[in-house]
Protein backbone atom coordinates (compact mmCIF):
# COMPACT_ATOMS: atom_id res chain seq x y z
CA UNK A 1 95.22 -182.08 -223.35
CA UNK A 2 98.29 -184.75 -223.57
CA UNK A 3 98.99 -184.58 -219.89
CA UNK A 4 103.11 -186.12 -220.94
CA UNK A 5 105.17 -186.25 -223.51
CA UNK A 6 105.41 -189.39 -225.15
CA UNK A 7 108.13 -191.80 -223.86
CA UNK A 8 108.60 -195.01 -226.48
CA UNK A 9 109.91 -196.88 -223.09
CA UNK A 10 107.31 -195.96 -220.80
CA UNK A 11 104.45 -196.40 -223.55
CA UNK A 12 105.96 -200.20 -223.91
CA UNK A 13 105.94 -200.74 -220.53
CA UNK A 14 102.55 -199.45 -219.97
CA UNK A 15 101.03 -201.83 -222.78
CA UNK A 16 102.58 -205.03 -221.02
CA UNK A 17 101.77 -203.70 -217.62
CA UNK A 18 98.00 -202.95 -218.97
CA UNK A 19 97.53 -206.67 -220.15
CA UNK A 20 99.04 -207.47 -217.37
CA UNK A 21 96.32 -206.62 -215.00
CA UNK A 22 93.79 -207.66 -217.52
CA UNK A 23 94.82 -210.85 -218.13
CA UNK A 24 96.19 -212.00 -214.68
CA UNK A 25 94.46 -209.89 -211.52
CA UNK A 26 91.23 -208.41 -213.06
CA UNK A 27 89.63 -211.70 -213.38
CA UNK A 28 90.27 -212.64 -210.23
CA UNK A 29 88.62 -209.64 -207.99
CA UNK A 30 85.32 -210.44 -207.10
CA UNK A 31 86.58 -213.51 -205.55
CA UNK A 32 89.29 -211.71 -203.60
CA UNK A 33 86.70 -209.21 -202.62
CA UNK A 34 84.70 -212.36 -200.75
CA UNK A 35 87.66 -213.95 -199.26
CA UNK A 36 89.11 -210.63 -197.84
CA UNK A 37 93.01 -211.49 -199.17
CA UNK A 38 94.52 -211.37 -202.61
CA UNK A 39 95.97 -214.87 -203.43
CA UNK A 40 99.78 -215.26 -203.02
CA UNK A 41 100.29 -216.52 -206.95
CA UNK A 42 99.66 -213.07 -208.19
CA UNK A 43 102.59 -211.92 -206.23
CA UNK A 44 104.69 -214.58 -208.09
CA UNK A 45 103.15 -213.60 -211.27
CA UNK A 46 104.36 -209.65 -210.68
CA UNK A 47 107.67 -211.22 -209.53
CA UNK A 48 107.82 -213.47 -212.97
CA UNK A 49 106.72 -210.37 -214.80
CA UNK A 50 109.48 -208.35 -212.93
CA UNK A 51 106.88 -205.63 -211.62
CA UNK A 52 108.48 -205.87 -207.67
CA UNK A 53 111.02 -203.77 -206.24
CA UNK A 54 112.11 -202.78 -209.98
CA UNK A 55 114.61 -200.38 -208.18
CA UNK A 56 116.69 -203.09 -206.84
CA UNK A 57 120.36 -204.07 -208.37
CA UNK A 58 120.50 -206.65 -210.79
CA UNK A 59 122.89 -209.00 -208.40
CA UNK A 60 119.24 -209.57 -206.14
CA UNK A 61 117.06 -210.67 -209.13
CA UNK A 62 115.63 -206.95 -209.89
CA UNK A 63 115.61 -204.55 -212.96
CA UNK A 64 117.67 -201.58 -211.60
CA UNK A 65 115.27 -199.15 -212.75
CA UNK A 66 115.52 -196.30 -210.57
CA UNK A 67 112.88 -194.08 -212.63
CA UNK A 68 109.55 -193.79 -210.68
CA UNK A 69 107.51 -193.10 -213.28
CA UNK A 70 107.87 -196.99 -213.82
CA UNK A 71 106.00 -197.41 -210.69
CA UNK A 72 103.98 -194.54 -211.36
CA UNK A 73 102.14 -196.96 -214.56
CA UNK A 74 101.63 -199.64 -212.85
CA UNK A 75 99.83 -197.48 -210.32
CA UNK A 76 97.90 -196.26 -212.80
CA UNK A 77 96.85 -199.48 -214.58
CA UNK A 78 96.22 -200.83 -211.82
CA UNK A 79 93.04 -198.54 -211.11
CA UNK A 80 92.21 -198.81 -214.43
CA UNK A 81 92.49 -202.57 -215.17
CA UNK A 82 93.35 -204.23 -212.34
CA UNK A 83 91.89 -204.32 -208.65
CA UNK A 84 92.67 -202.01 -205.41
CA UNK A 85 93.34 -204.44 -202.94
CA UNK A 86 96.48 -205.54 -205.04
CA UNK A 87 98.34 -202.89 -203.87
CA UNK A 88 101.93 -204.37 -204.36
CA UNK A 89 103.53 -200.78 -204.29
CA UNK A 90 102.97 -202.00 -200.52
CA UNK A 91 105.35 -204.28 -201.13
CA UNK A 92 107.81 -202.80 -203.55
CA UNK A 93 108.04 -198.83 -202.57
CA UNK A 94 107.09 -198.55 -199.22
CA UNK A 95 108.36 -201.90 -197.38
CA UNK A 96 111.19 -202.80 -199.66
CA UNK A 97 113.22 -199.88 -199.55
CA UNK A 98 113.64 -199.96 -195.64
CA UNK A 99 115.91 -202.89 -196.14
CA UNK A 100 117.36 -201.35 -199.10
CA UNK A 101 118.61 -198.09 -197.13
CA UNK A 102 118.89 -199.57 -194.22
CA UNK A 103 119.47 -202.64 -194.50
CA UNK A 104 123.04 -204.73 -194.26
CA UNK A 105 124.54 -206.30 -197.17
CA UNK A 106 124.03 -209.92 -195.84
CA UNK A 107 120.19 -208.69 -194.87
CA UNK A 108 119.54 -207.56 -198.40
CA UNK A 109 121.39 -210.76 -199.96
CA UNK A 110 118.86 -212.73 -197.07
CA UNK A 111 115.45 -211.13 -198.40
CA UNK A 112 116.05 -209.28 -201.65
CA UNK A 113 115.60 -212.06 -204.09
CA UNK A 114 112.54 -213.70 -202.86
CA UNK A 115 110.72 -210.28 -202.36
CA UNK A 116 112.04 -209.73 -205.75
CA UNK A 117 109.91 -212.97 -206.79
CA UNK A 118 107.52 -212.64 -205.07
CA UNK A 119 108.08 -215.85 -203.44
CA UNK A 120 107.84 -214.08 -200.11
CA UNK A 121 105.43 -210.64 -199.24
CA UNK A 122 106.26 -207.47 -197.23
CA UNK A 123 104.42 -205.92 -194.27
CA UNK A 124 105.35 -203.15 -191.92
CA UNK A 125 103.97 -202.95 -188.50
CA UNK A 126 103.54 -199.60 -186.68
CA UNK A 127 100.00 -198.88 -186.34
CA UNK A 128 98.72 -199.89 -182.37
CA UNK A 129 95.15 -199.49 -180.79
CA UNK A 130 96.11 -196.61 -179.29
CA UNK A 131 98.66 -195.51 -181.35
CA UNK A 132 98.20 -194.33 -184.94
CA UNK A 133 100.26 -191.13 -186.23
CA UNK A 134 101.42 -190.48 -183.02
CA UNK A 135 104.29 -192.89 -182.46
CA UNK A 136 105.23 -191.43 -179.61
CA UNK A 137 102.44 -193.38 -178.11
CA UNK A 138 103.37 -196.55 -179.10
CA UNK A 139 103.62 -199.78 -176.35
CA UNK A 140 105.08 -202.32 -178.45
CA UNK A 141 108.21 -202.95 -176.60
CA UNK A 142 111.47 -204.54 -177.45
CA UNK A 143 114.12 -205.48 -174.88
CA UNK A 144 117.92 -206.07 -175.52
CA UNK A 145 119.44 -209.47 -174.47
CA UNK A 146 122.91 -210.69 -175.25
CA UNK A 147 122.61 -212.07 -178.42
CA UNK A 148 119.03 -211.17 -179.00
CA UNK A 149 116.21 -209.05 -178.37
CA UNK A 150 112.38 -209.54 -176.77
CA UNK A 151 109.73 -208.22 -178.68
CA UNK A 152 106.16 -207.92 -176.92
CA UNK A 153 103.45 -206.05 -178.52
CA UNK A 154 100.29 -206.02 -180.65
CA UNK A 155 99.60 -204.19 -183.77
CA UNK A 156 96.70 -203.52 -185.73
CA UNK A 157 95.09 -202.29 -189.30
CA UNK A 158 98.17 -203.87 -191.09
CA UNK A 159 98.09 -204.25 -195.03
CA UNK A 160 99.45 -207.90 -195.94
CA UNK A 161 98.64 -208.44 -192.74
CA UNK A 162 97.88 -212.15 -193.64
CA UNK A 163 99.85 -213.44 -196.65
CA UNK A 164 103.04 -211.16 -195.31
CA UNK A 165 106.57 -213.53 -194.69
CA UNK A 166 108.49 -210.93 -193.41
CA UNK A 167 107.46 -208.03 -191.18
CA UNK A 168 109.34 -204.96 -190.41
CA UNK A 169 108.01 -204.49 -186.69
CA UNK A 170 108.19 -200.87 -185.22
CA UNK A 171 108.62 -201.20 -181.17
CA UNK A 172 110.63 -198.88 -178.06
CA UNK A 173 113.92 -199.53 -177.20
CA UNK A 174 114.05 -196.45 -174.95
CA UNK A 175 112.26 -195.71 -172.10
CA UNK A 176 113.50 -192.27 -171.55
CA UNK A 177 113.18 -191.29 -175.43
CA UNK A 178 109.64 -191.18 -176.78
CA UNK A 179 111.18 -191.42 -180.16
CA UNK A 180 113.51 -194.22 -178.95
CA UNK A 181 112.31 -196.42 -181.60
CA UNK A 182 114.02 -199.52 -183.36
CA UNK A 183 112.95 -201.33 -186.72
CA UNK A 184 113.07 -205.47 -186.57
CA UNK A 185 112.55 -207.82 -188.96
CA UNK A 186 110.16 -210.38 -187.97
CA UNK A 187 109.46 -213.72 -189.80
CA UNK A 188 106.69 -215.22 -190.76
CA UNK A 189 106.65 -219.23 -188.03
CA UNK A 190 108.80 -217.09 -184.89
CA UNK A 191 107.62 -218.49 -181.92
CA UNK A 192 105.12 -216.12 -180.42
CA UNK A 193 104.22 -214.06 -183.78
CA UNK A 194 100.46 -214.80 -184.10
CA UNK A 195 98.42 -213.29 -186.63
CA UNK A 196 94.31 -212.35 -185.13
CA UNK A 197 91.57 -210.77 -187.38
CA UNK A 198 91.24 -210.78 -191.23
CA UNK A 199 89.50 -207.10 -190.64
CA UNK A 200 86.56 -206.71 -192.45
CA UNK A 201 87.05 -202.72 -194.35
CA UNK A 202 84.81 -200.20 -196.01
CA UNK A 203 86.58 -200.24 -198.84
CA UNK A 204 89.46 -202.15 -200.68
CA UNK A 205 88.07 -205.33 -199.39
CA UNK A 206 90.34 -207.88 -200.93
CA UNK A 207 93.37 -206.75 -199.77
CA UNK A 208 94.15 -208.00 -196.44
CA UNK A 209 94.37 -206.40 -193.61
CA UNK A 210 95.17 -207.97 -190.40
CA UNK A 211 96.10 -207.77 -186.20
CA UNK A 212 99.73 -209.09 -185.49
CA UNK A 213 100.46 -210.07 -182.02
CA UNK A 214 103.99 -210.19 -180.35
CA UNK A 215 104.64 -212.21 -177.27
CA UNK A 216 108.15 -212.85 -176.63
CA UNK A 217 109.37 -212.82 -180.18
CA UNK A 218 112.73 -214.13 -179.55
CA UNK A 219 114.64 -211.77 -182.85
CA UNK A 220 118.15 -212.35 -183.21
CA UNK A 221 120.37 -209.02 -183.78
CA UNK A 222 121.26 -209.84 -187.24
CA UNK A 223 117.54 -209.22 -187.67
CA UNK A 224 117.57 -205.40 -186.57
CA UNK A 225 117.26 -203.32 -189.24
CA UNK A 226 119.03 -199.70 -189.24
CA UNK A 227 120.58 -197.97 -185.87
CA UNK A 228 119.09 -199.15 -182.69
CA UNK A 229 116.77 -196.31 -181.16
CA UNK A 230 117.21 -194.63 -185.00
CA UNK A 231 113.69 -196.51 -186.42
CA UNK A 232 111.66 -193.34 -185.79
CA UNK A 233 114.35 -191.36 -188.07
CA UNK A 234 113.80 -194.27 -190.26
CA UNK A 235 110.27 -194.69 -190.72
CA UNK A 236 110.47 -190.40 -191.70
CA UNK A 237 112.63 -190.55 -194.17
CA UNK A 238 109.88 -192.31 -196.57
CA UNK A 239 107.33 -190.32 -195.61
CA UNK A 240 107.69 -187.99 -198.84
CA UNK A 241 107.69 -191.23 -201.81
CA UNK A 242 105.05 -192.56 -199.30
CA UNK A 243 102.64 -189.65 -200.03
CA UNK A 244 103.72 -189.75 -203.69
CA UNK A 245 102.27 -192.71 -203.98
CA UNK A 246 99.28 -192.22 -202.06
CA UNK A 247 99.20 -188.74 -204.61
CA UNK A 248 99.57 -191.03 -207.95
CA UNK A 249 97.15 -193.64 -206.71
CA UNK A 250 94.41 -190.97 -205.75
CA UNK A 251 94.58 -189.08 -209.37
CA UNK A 252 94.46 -192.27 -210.98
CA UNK A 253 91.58 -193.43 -209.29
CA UNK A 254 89.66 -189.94 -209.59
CA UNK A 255 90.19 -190.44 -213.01
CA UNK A 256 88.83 -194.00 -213.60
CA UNK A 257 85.19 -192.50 -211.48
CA UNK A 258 85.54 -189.90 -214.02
CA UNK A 259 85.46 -192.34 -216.69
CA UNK A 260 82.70 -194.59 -215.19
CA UNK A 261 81.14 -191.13 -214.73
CA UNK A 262 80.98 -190.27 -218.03
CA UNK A 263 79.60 -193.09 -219.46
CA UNK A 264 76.61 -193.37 -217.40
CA UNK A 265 75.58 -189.56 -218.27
CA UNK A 266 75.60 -190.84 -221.99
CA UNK A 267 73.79 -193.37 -221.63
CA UNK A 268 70.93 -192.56 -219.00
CA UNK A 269 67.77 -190.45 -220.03
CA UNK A 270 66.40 -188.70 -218.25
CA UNK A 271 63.17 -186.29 -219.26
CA UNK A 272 63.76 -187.94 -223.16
CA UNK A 273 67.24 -186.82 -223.36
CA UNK A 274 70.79 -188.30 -222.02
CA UNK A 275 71.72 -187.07 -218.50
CA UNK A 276 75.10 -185.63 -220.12
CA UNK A 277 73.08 -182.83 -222.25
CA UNK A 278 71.91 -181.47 -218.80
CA UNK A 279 73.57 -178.33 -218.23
CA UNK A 280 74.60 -179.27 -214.23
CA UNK A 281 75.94 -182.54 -215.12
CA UNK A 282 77.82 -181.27 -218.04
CA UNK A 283 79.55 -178.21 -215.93
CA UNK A 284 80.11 -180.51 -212.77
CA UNK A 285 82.32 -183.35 -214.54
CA UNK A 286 83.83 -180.59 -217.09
CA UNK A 287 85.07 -179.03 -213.77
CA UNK A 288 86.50 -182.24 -211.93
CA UNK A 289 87.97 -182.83 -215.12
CA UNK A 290 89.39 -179.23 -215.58
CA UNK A 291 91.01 -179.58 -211.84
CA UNK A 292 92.15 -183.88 -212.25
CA UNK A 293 94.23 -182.68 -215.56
CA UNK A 294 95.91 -179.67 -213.33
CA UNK A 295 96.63 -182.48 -210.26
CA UNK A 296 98.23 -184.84 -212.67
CA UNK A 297 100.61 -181.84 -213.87
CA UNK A 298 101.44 -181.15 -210.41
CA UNK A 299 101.84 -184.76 -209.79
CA UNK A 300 103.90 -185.65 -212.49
CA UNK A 301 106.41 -182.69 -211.35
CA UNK A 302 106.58 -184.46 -208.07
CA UNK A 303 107.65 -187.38 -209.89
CA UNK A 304 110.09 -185.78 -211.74
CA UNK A 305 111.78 -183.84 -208.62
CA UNK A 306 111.52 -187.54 -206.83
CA UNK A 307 113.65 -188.71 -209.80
CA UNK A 308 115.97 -185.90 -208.92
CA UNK A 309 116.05 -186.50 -205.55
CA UNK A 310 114.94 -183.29 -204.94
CA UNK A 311 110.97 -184.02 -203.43
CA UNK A 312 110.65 -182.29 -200.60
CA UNK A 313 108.16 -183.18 -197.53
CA UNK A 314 105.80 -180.06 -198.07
CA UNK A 315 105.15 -180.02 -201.79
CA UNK A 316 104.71 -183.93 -201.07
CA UNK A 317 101.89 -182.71 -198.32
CA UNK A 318 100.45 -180.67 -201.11
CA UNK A 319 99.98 -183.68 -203.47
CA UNK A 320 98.88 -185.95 -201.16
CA UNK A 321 96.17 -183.14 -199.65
CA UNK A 322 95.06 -182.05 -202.99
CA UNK A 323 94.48 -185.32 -204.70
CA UNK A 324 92.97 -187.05 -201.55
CA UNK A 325 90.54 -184.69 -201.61
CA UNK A 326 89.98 -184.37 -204.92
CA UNK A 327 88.90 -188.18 -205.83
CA UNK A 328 86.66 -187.83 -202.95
CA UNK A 329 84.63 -185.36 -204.40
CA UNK A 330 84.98 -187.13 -207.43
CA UNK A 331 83.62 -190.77 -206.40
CA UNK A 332 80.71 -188.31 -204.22
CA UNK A 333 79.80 -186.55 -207.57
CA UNK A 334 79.70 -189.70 -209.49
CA UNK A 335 77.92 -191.28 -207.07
CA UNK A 336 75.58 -188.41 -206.99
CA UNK A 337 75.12 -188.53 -211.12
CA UNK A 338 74.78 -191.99 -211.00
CA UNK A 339 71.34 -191.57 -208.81
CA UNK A 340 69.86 -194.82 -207.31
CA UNK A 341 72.63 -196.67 -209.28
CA UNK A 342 74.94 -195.22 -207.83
CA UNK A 343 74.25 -197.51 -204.64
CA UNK A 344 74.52 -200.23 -205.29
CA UNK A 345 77.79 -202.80 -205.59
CA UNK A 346 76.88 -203.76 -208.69
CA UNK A 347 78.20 -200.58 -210.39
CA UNK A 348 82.03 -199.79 -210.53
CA UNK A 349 81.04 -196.53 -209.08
CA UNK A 350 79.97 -197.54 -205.47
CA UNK A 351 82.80 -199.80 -205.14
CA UNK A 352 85.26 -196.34 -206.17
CA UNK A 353 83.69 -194.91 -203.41
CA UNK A 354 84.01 -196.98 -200.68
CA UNK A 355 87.70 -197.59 -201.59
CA UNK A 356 88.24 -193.77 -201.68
CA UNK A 357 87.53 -193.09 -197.99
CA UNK A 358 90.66 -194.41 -196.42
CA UNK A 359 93.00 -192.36 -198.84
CA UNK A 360 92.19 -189.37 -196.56
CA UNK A 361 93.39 -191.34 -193.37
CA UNK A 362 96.17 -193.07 -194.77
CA UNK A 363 99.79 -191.73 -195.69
CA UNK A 364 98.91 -189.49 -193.15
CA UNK A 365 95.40 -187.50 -192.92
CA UNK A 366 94.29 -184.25 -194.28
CA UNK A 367 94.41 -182.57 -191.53
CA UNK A 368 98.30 -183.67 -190.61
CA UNK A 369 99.07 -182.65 -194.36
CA UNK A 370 97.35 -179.15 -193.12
CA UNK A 371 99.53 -178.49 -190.86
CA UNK A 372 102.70 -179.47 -192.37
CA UNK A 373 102.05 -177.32 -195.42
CA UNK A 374 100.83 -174.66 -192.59
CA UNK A 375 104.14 -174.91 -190.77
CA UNK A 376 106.34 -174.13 -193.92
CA UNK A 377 104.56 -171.05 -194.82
CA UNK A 378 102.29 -169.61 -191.33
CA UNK A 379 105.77 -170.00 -188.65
């Protein structure tokens, strides 16, 4: 089945972007995967190749393309050629935009270009020890001066939590409001932002994730970002691209254990004949196929109504609940077919399923997908 219709643009693209992670991040993983963080030239090298923030105007350094499926490819080669842990859609669709519709016009002339270049790296700081999807519970706290504000706080589990420059740091402004929340940007050498653990993960081990600490961060008010007591508001409105993303990522990845899948059953025997003429391996992987080619149709609509403007929060739920749990019963079934293999590090399979665990969690879990899908069509 041809899953799109053929774009001369997007094909281009796709071909660069493919020999892009080839050529410049492939190479590099298994030493990433040691060291726990991606290095900080291969953020440079997407910024010389023009792969961050490719949404943002032309005056900052970017590409002004406004068509997701752009992002969408480089997604997608990156599961296929390049390495999980380099997840610069981090960077470039789910920090970047913050300052984009929030930000001021002197705050995006202040960080635009070198995000652009990748001469500086994105992080946003919400998750707490005790506070995960529930905001609400969040302690960080942030206290208004004159001409600044006091930030105290820890955070934890943060992606770029190492190489990131700038920080967009959720905290409470409001001690009546439990969603009194404000956004601040936070810069890497403040006085009093400390940096603890390089966590060691499951899964996606070389990209970096990190503990923050806070202890009176001295930010000036230029560096708020949005409407004080609004960063709750904020942080919802990405919510739907965020899950996109998290959607694209997981069929992509599905796809590639398909793949690895595939190739194994060929090539084992088992009982003098390959594993792939056995009738239970052959109907397994033709259904996980069968149901990956429907997600990427729904997926791909998603796009296209995000292009419109027109993605709503539930049907991005749906994606995000389908295709989550979809690659994980892809990387369990190729895991599975893969036998003894199957265990061990060495083979691409194992590695697909220890990445694939947090993609359940992340974006929001299954179950909070559940019930927001449950609330548009139970109440």
């Amino acid at each position: 089945m041809q899953r799109r219709a053929v774009d001369p643009d997007l094909e281009m693209f796709r071909d660069s972007a493919r020999k892009f992670f080839q050529t410049e991040i492939r190479p590099h993983r298994e030493r990433w995967r040691e060291t726990g963080v991606i290095d900080r030239a291969a953020f440079l090298k997407a910024g010389e190749a023009g792969y961050l923030c490719m949404w943002a105007d032309e005056a900052y350094g970017g590409l002004g393309l406004k068509d997701f499926r752009y992002e969408q490819i480089l997604i997608e080669e990156n599961a296929a050629h390049g390495d999980s842990g380099y997840f610069i859609t981090l960077h470039s669709r789910l920090v970047a935009p913050y300052l984009e519709n929030f930000g001021s016009e002197a705050q995006k002339a202040q960080f635009l270009p070198d995000l652009i270049s990748g001469r500086k790296i994105l992080a946003i700081a919400m998750t707490e020890p005790d506070a995960g999807s529930d905001l609400a519970g969040m302690k960080a706290r942030a206290v208004e001066h004159e001409d600044h504000w006091l930030l105290n706080g820890a955070k934890t589990y943060i992606s770029n939590g190492i190489n990131a420059d700038v920080v967009i740091v959720a905290a409470k402004t409001h001690a009546e409001n439990p969603h009194g929340v404000t956004l601040f940007i936070v810069e890497r050498g403040m006085p009093g932002f400390e940096r603890g653990r390089l966590l060691k993960k499951m899964g996606m081990k070389s990209q970096d994730t990190a503990e923050l600490f806070f202890q009176d961060v001295r930010i000036p008010k230029t560096h708020v970002l949005g409407q004080v007591h609004a960063g709750f508001y904020h942080l919802m409105q990405g919510l739907a691209e965020e899950r996109l993303i998290a959607a694209c990522g997981n069929v992509a990845a599905a796809r590639v254990a398909l793949q690895v899948t595939q190739a194994f059953v060929r090539n084992r025997k088992v009982f003098g004949k390959p594993l792939s003429k056995m009738q239970n391996t052959r109907f397994k992987l033709a259904a996980l196929e069968a149901e990956l080619d429907i997600a990427q149709v729904y997926v791909d609509r998603c796009v296209e109504q995000h292009n419109l403007g027109k993605l709503d929060a539930v049907d991005a739920a749906r994606a995000k609940l389908f295709t989550s749990e979809l690659n994980a019963r892809m990387v369990d079934e190729g895991v599975q077919q893969h036998g003894g293999a199957g265990y061990m590090e060495e083979y691409e399979i194992c590695r697909l399923y220890e990445d694939e665990r947090i993609h359940r969690i992340l974006a929001g879990t299954s179950e909070i997908m559940k019930e927001i899908i449950a609330r548009a069509t139970l109440d």
